[in-house]
C-alpha atoms as a PDB file:
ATOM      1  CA  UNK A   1    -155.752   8.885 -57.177  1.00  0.00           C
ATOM      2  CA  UNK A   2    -154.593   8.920 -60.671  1.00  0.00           C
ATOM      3  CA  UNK A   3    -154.305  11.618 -63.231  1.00  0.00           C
ATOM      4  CA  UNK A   4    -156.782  11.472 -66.654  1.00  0.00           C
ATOM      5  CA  UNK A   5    -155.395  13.461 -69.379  1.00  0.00           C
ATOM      6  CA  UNK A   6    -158.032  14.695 -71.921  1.00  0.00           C
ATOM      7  CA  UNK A   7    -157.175  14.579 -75.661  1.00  0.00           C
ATOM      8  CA  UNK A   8    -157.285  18.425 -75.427  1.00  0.00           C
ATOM      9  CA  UNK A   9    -154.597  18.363 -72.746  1.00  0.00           C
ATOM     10  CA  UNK A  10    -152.482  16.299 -74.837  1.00  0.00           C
ATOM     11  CA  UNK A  11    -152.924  18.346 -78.012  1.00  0.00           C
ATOM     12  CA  UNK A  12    -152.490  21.568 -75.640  1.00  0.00           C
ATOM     13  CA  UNK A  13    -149.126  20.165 -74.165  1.00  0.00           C
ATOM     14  CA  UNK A  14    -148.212  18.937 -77.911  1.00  0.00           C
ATOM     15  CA  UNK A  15    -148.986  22.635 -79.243  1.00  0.00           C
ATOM     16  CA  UNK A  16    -146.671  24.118 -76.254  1.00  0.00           C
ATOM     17  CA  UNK A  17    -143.979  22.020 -77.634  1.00  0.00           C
ATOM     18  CA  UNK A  18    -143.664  22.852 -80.623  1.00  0.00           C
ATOM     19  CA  UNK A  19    -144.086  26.129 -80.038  1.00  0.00           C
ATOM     20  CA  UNK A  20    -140.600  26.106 -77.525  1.00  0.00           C
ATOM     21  CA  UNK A  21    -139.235  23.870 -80.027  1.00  0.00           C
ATOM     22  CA  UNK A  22    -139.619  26.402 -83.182  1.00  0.00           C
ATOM     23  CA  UNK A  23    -138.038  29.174 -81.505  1.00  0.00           C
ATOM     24  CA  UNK A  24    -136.090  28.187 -78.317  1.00  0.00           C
ATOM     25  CA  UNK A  25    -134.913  24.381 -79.587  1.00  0.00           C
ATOM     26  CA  UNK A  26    -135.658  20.760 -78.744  1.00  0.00           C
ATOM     27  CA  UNK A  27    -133.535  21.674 -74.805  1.00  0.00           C
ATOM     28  CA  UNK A  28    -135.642  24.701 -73.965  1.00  0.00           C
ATOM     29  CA  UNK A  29    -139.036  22.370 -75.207  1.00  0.00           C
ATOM     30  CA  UNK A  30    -138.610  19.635 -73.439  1.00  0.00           C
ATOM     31  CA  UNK A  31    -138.005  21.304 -69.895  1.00  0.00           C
ATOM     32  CA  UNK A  32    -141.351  23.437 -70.200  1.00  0.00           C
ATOM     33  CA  UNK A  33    -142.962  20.279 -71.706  1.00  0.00           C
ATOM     34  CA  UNK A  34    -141.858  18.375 -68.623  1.00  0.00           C
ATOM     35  CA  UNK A  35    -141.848  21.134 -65.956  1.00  0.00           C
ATOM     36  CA  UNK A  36    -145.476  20.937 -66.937  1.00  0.00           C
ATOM     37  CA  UNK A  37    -146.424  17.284 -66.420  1.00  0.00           C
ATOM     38  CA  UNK A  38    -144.242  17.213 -63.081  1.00  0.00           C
ATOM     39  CA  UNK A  39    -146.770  19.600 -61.455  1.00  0.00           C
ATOM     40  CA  UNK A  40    -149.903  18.433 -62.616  1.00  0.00           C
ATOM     41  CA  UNK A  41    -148.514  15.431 -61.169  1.00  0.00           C
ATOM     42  CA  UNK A  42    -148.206  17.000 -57.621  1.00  0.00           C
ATOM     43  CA  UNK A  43    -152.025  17.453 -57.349  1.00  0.00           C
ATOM     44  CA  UNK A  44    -152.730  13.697 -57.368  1.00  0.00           C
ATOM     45  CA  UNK A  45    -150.876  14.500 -53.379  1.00  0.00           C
ATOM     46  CA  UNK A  46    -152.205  17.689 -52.615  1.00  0.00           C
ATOM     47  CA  UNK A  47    -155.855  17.104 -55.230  1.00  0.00           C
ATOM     48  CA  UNK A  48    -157.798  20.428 -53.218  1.00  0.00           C
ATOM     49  CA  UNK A  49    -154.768  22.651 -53.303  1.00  0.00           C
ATOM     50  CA  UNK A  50    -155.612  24.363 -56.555  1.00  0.00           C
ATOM     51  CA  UNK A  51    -158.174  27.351 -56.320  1.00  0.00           C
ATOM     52  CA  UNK A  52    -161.517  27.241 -57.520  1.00  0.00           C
ATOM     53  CA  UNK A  53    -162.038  27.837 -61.189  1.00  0.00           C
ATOM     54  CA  UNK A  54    -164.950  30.506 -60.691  1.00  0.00           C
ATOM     55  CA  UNK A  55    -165.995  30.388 -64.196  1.00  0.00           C
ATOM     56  CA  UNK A  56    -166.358  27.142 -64.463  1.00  0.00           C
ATOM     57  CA  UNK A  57    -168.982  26.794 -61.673  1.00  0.00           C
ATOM     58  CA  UNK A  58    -172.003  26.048 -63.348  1.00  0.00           C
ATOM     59  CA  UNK A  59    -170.849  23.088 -64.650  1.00  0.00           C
ATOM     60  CA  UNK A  60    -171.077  22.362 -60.737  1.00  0.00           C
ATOM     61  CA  UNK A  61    -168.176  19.755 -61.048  1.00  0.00           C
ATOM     62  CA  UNK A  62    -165.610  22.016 -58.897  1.00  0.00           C
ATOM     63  CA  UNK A  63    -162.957  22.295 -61.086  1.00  0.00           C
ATOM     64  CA  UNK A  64    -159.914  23.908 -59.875  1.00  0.00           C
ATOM     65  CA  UNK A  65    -156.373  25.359 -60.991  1.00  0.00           C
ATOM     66  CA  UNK A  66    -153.147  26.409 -61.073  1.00  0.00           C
ATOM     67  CA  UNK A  67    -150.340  27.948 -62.597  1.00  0.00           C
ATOM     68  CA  UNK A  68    -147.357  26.630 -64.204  1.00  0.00           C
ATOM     69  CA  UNK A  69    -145.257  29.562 -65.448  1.00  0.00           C
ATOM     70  CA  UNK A  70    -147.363  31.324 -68.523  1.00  0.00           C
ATOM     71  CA  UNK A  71    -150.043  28.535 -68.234  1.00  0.00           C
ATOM     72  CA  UNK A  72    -153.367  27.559 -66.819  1.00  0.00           C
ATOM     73  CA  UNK A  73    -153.739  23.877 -65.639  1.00  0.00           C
ATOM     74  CA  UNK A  74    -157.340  23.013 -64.900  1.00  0.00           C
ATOM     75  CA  UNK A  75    -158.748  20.110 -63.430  1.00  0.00           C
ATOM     76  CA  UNK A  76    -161.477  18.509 -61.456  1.00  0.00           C
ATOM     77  CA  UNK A  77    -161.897  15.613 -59.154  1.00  0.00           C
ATOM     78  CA  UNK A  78    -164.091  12.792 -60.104  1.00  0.00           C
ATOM     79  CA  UNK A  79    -163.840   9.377 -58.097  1.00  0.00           C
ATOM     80  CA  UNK A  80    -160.371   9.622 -57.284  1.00  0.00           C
ATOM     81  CA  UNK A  81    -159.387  10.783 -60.867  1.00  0.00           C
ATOM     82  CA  UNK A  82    -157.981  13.841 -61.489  1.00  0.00           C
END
């Protein structure tokens, strides 16, 4: 299973660093940039272990999430993509 980043996940992830970086510093940025991508990485082992993104459902594609600190993280599972 491998993990497909959308190009608004990128520009999300992009916008969160630059946020941290403008008023924490490049340190502080990083770390929430890559505490981030280190648990979206974790679902590719546990893929069902995020709860079901209810408001999603009627694009009937069972996307699920979870929480990193402040932020959302949704995702679905499509033939062994994430």
């Amino acid at each position: 299973m491998r993990i497909i980043w959308t190009r608004f996940a990128i520009d999300s992830l992009k916008d969160i660093y630059t946020f941290y970086l403008e008023i924490a510093g490049a340190g502080i940025a990083s770390r929430m940039r890559m505490g981030i991508v280190s648990e979206a990485k974790k679902i590719v082992f546990y893929p069902y272990s995020g709860q079901k993104q209810e408001s999603l459902s009627s694009f009937q594609k069972e996307h699920r999430y979870f929480l990193k600190g402040h932020f959302k993280i949704i995702y679905r599972i499509s033939n062994n993509e994430l």
